[in-house]
Every structure is written in structure tokens, then in C-alpha cells.
C-alpha atoms as a PDB file:
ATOM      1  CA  UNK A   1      62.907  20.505 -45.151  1.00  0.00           C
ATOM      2  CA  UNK A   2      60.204  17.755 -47.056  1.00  0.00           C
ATOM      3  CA  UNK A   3      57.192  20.179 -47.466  1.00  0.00           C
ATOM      4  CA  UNK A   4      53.401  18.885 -48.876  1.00  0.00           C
ATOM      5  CA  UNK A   5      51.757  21.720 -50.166  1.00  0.00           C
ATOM      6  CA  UNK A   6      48.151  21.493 -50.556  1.00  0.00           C
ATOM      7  CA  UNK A   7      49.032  17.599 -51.606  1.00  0.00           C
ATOM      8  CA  UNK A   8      46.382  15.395 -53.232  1.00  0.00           C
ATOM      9  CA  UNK A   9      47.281  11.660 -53.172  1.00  0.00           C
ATOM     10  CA  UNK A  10      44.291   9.019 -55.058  1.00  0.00           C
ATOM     11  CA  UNK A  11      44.541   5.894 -56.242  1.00  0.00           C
ATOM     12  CA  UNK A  12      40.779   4.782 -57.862  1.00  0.00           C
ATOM     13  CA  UNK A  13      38.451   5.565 -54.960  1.00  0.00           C
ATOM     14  CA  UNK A  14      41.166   6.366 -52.390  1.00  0.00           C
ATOM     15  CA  UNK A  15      42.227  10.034 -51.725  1.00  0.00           C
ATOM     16  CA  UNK A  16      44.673  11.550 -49.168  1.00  0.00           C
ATOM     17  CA  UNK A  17      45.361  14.770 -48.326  1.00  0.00           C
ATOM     18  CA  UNK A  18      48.720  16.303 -46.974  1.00  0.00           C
ATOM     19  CA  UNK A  19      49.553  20.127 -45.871  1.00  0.00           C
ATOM     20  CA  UNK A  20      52.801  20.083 -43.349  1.00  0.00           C
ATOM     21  CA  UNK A  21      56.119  20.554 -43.194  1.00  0.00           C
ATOM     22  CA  UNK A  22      58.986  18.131 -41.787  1.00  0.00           C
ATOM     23  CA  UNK A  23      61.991  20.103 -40.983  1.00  0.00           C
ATOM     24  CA  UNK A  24      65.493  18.579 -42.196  1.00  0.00           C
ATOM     25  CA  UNK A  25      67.014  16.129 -39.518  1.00  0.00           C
ATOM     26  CA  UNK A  26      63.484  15.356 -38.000  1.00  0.00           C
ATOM     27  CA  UNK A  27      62.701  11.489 -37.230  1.00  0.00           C
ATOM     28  CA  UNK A  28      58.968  11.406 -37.892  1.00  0.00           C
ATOM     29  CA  UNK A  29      56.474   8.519 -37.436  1.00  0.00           C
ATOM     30  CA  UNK A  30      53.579   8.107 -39.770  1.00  0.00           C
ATOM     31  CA  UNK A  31      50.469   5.907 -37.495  1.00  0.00           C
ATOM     32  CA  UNK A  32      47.183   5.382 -38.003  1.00  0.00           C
ATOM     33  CA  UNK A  33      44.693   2.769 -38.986  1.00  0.00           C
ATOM     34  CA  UNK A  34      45.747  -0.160 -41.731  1.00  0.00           C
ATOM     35  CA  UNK A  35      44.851   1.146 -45.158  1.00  0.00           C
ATOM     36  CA  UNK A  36      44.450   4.931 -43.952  1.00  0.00           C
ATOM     37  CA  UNK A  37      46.652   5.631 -46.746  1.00  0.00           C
ATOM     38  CA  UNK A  38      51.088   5.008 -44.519  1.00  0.00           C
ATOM     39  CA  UNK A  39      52.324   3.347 -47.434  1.00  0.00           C
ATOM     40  CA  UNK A  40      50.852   5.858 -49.916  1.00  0.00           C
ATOM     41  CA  UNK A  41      52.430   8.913 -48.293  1.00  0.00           C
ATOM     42  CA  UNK A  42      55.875   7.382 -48.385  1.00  0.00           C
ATOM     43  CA  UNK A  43      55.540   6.092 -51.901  1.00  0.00           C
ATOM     44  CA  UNK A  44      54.646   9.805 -52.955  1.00  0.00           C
ATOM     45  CA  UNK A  45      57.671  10.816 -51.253  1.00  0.00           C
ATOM     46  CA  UNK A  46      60.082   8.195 -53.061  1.00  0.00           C
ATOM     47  CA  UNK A  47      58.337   9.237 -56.357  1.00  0.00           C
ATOM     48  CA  UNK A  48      56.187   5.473 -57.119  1.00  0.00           C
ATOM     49  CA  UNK A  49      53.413   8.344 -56.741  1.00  0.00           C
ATOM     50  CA  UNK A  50      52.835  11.408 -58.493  1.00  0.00           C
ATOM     51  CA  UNK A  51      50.483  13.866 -56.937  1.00  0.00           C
ATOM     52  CA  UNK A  52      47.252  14.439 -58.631  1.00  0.00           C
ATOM     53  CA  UNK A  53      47.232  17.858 -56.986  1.00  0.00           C
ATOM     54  CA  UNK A  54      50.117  20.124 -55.281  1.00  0.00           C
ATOM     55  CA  UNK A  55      53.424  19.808 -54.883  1.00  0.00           C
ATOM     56  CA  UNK A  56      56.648  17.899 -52.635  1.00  0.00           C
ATOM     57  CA  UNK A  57      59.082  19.674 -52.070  1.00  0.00           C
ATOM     58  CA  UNK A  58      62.832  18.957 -50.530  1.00  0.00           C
ATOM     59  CA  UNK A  59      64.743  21.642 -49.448  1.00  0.00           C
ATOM     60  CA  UNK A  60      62.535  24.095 -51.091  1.00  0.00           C
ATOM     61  CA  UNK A  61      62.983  22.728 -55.271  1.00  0.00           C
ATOM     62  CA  UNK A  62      59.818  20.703 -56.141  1.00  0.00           C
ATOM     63  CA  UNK A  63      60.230  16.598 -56.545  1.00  0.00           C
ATOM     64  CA  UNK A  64      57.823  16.824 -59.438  1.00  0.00           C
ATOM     65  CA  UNK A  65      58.731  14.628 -62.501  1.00  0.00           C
ATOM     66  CA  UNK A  66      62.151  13.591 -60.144  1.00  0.00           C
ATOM     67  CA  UNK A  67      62.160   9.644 -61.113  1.00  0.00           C
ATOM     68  CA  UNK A  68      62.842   7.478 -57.800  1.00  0.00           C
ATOM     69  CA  UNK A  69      66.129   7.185 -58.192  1.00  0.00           C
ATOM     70  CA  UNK A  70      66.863  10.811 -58.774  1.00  0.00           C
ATOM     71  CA  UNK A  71      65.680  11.639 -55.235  1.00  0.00           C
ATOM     72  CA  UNK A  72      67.863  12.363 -52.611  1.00  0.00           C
ATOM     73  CA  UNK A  73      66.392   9.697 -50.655  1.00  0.00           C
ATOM     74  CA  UNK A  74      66.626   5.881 -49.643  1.00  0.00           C
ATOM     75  CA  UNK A  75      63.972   3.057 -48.735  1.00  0.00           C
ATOM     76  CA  UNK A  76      63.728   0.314 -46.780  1.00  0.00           C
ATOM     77  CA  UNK A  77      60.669  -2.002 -47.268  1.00  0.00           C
ATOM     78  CA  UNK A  78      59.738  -5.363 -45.554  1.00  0.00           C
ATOM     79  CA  UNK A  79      62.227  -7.475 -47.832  1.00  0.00           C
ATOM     80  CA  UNK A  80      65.217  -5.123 -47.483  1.00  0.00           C
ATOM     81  CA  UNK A  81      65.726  -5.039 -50.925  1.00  0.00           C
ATOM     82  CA  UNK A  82      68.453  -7.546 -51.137  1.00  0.00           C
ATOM     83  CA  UNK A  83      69.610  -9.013 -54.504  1.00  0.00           C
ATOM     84  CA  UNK A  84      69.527 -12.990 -53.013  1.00  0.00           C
ATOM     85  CA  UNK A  85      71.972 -13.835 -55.926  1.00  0.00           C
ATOM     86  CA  UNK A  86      74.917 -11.006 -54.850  1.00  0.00           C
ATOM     87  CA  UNK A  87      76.754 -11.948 -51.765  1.00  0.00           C
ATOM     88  CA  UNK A  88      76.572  -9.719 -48.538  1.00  0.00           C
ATOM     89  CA  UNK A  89      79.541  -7.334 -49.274  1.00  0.00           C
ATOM     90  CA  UNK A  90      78.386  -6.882 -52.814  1.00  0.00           C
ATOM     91  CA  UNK A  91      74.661  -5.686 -52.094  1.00  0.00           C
ATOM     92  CA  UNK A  92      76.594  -3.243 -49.627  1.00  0.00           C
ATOM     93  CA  UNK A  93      78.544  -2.235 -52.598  1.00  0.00           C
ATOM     94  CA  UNK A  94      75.588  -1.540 -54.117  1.00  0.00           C
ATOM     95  CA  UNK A  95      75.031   1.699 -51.994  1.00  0.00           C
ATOM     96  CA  UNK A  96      78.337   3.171 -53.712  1.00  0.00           C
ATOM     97  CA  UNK A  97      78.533   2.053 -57.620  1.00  0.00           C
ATOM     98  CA  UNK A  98      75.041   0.226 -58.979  1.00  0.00           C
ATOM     99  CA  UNK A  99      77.493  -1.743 -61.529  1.00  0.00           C
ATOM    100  CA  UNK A 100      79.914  -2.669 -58.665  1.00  0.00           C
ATOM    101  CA  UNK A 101      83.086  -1.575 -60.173  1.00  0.00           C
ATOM    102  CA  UNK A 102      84.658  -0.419 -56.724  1.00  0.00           C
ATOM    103  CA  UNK A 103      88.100   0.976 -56.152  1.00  0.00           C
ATOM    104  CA  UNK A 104      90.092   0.004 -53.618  1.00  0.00           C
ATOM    105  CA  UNK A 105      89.109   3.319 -51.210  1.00  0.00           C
ATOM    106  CA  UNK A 106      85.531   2.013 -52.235  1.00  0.00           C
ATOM    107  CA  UNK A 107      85.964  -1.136 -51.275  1.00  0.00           C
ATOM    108  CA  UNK A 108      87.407  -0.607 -48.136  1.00  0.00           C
ATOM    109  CA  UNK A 109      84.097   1.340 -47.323  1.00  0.00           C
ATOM    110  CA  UNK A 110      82.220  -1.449 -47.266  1.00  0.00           C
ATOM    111  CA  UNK A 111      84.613  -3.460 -45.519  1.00  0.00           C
ATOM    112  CA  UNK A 112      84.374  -0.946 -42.402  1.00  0.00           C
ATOM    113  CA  UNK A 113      80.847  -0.497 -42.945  1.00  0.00           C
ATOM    114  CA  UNK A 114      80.192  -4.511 -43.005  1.00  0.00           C
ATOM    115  CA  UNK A 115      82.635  -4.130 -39.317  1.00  0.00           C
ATOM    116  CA  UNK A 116      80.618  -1.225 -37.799  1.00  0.00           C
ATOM    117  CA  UNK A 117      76.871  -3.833 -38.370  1.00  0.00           C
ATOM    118  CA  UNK A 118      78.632  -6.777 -37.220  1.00  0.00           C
ATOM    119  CA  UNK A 119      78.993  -8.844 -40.516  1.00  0.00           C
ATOM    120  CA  UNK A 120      82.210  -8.497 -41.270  1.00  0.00           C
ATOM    121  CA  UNK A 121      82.631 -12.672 -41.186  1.00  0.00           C
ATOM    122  CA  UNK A 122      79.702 -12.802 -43.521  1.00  0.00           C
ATOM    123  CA  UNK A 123      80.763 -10.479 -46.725  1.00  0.00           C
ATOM    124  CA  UNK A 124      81.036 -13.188 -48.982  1.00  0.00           C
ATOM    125  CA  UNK A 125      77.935 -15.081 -47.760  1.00  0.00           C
ATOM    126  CA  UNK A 126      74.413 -14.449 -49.460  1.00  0.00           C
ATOM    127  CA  UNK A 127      71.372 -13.719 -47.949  1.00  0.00           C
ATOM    128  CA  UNK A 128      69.465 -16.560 -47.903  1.00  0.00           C
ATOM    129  CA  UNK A 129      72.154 -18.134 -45.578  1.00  0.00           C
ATOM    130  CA  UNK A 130      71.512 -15.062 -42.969  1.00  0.00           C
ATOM    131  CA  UNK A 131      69.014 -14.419 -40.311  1.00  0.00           C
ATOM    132  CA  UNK A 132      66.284 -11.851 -40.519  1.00  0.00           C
ATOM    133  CA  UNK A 133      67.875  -9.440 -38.615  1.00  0.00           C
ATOM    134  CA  UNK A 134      71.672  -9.829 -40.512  1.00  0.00           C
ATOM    135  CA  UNK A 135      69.853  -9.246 -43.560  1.00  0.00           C
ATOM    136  CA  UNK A 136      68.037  -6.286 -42.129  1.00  0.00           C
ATOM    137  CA  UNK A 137      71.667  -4.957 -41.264  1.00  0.00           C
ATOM    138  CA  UNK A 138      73.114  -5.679 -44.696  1.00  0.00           C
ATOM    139  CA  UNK A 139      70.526  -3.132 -45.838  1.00  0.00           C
ATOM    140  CA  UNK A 140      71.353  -0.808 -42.908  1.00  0.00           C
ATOM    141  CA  UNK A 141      74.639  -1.153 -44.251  1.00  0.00           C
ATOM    142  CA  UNK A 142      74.031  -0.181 -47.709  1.00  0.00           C
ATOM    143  CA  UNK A 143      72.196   2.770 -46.781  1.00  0.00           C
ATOM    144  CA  UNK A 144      74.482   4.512 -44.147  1.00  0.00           C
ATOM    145  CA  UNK A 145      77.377   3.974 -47.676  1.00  0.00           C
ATOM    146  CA  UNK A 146      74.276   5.754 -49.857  1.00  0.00           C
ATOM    147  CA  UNK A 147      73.961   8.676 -47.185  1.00  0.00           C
ATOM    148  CA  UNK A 148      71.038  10.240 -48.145  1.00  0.00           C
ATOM    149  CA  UNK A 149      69.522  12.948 -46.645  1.00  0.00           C
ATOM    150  CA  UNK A 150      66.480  11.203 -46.641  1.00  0.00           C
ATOM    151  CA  UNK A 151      65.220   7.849 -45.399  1.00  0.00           C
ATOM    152  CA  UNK A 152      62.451   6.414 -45.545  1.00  0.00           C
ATOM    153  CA  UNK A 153      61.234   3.220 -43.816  1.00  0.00           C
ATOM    154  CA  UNK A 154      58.007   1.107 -44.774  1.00  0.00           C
ATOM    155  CA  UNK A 155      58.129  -1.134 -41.438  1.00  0.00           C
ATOM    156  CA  UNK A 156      61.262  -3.072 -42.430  1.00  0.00           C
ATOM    157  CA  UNK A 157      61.407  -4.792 -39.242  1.00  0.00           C
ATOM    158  CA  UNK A 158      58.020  -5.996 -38.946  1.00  0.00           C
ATOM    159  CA  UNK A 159      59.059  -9.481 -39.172  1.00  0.00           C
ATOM    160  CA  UNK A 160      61.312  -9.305 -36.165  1.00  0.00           C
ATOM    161  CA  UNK A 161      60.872 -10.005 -32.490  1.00  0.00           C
ATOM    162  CA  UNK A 162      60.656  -6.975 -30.188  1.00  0.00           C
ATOM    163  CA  UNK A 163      64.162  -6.687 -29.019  1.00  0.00           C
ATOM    164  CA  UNK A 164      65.647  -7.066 -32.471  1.00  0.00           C
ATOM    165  CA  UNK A 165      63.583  -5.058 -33.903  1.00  0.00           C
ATOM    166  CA  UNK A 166      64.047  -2.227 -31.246  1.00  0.00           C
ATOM    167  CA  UNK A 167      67.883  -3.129 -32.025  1.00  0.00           C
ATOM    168  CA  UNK A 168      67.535  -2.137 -35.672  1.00  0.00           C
ATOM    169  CA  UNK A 169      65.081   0.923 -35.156  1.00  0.00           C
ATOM    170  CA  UNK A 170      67.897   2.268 -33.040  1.00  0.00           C
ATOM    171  CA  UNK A 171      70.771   1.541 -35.308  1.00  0.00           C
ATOM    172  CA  UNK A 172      68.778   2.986 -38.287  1.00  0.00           C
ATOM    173  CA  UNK A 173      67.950   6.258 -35.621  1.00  0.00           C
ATOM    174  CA  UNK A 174      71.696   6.817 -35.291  1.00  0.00           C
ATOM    175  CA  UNK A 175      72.558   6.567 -38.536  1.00  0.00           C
ATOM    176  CA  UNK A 176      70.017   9.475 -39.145  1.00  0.00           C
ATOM    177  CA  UNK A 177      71.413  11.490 -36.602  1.00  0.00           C
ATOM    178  CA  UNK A 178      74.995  11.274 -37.271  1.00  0.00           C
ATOM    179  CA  UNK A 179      73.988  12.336 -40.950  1.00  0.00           C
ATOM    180  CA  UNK A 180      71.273  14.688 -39.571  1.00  0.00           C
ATOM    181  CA  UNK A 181      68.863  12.863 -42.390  1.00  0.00           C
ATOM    182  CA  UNK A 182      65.181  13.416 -42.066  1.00  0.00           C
ATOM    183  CA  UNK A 183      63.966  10.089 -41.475  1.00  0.00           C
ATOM    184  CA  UNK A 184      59.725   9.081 -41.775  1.00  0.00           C
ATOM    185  CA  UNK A 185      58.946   5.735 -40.472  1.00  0.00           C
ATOM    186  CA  UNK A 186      55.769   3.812 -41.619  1.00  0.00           C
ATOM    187  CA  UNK A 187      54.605   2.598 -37.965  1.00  0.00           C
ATOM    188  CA  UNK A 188      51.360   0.514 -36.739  1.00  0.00           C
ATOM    189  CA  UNK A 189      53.341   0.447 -33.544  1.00  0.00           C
ATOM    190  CA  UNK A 190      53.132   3.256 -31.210  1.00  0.00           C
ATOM    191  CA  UNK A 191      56.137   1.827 -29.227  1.00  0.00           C
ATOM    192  CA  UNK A 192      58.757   1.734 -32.535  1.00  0.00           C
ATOM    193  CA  UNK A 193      56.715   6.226 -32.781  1.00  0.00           C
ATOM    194  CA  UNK A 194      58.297   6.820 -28.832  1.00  0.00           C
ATOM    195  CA  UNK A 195      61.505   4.835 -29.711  1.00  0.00           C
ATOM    196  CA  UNK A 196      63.067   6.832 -32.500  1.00  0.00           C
ATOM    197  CA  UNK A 197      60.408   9.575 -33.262  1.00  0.00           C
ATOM    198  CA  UNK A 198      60.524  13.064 -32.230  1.00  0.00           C
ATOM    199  CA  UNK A 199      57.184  13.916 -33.570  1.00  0.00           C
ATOM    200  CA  UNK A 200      54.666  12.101 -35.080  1.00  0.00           C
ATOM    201  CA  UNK A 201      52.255  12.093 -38.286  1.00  0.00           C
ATOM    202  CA  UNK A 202      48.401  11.029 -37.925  1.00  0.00           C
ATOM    203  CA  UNK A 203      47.720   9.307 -41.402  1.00  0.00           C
ATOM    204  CA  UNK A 204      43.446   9.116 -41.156  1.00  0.00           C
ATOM    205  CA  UNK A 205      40.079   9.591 -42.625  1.00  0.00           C
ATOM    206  CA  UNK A 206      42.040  11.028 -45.561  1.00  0.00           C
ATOM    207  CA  UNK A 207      44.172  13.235 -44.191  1.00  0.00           C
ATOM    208  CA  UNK A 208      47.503  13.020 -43.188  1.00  0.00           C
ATOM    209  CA  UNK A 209      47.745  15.340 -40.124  1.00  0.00           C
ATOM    210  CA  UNK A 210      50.616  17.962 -39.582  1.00  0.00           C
ATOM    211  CA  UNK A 211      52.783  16.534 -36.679  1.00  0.00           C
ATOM    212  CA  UNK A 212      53.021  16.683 -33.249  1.00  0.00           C
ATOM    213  CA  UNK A 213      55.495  16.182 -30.694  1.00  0.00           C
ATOM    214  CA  UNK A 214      55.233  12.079 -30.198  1.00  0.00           C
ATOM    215  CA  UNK A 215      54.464  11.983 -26.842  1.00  0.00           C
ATOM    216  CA  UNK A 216      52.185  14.556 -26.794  1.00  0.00           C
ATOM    217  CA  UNK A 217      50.101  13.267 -29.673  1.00  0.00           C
ATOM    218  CA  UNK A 218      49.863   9.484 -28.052  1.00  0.00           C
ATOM    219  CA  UNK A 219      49.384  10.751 -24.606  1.00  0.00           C
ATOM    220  CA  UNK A 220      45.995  13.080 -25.887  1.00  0.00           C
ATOM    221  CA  UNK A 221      44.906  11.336 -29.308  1.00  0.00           C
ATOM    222  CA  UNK A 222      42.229  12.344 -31.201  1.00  0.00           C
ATOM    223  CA  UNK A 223      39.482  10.132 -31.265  1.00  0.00           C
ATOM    224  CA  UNK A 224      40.021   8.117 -34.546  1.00  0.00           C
ATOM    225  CA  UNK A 225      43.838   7.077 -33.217  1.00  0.00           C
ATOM    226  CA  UNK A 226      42.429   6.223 -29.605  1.00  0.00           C
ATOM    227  CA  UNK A 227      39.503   3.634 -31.092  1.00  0.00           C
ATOM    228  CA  UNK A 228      42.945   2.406 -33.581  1.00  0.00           C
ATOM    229  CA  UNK A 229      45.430   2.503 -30.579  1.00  0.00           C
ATOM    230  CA  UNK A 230      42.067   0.714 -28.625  1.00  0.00           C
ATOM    231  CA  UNK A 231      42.203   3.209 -25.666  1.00  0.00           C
END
């Protein structure tokens, strides 16, 4: 369960609010106008944002003070967050041991995991020599071997066309429910909310709503997401 309890989020002149609850193994969207304050909600989450009021908590124990990578949690952001000077199987490997000293079991784990995204012909290839969407799957990669219980995706796929991007939504949905990891999506696309997202977050005028059930929410939106959604 990722709970915001009485949550204060400001950066200079910007302030955000957040009171909900996301219950473990939800997908959830976060949508709403550009600069309502996404990005900042997911950053609190991964810890680049400490709360200037009330608390996050996961599974009940407070995040407070937890640095980034002491969070039970993974990222994606638009670059993928490859290393361009490690080759494909070795920013995989990354997911398992940060100084890459894998056993042979360990190894192997990448291996299948470089089979299961289709790359398994470009392990010892680096990413500048890869498309968008194979790098976009290396990452995938390295987070189903990290297997979090939380993910967390700041439109990582952007730069993709429709049906690849749809491709890698999907892939990273699966991977979330075979783990039964809460995932939370950064979205300006209500299509990418109704493809993975079971409910969905309004992030605007300072508040970050409580969800609702995705369809429901972009069949009947409130005013402020109709004039962003241009209904």
C-alpha cells in the first residue's frame, strides 16, 4: 500500500497537495495539465523530494529520510537510464549486482531475461547501436531482474510511435502483474491511462486527487481535465 498522508510537496512558488491511498498491486495513472505538478509526485515517491509537510508511506513504515536507492522501488525516465559505455547485457546486470561481479546463476538471469525482451543477439552490443524501443527493453529488462515492488514510470516511451509504445506499456503492465508491483505511470496521454491503468490520479490546481476507476474518471471529468483533455 503507497499512502500520502496529509502530503505537502513545494518547490519555490509551486505547492502540491496529496491525501490517498494506492493499494499494493494497483497500476495507477497520474494525468493532468503540463506542469500541474506529474513529475513532482513521482519524484517524492522515489525520494529526489522530501515532503515539506506529512508523510509517504509503503506498506505502512514511513519513506522519510529513505535515500532513493533505499526504496523498494524502480524508475524509468525518458532516457532509460542506460550507461551508453556498458554493453546491453551488462546494464541488465546492473539490476542484480551495481559492481557487476555476477555468478554464473546470476549471469544466466540476464541471459534469459535478455531472451524473454527479444535481445538476446544484442547482449554484447551498446546502446547507442540500438533502436529506441530495444533500448527501452534493455531497461525493461533490468527492472523485471531488480523486482521491485514498486515502479514507477516518468513517460519513458514518449519518444516512441503509438504501436511501440503501446508494445512497451504492455510489457512493462505484465511485468507488474506477474510481480503484483504497484505501478504509477506519469501520463499526458489518456489512451497509455485506459491501456494499463486500473484507476487513475488527477494531478491539478495543486492537488493531486485520490483515484478513480480509469474509465470512470475519463468518461465524467471534472472540469479542469475536460478543458486539458479539450472535451
Amino acid at each position: 500500500m503507497l499512502r500520502f498522508e496529509n502530503v505537502v510537496l513545494e518547490q519555490g512558488d509551486f505547492r502540491l497537495t496529496a491525501d490517498f491511498t494506492l493499494e499494493a498491486g494497483t497500476q495507477a495513472a497520474l494525468i493532468g495539465p503540463s506542469g500541474a505538478g506529474k513529475s513532482t509526485l513521482l519524484s517524492a515517491i522515489a525520494g529526489f523530494l522530501e515532503p515539506s509537510k506529512g508523510v509517504i508511506r509503503w506498506q505502512r513504515e514511513s519513506l522519510s529520510g529513505v535515500p532513493p536507492g533505499d526504496r523498494p522501488m524502480s524508475i524509468l525516465f525518458q532516457d532509460n537510464n542506460l550507461f551508453p559505455h556498458l554493453t546491453v547485457a551488462q546494464n541488465v546486470g546492473l539490476g542484480l549486482r551495481p559492481d557487476l561481479r555476477l555468478s554464473k546463476a546470476e549471469t544466466a538471469q540476464v541471459t534469459e531475461t535478455l531472451a524473454r525482451v527479444r535481445l538476446a543477439e544484442k547482449a554484447d552490443e551498446k546502446p547507442a547501436s540500438l533502436s529506441g524501443g530495444q533500448n527501452a527493453r534493455v531497461a525493461i529488462a533490468r527492472l523485471m531482474l531488480r523486482a521491485k515492488p514498486l515502479l514507477l514510470l516518468d513517460e519513458p516511451f514518449a519518444a516512441l510511435g503509438p504501436a511501440l509504445k503501446s508494445e512497451m506499456l504492455e510489457l512493462v503492465s505484465t511485468l507488474a502483474a506477474e510481480t503484483d508491483a504497484t505501478l504509477v505511470m506519469v501520463s499526458h496521454d489518456p489512451d497509455d491511462a485506459r491501456r494499463i491503468a486500473n484507476e487513475t490520479v488527477l494531478v491539478a490546481e495543486g492537488v493531486a486527487h485520490p483515484p478513480k476507476p480509469t474509465e470512470t474518471l475519463l468518461a465524467h471529468p471534472p472540469a479542469v481535465l475536460a478543458a486539458y483533455l479539450g472535451h
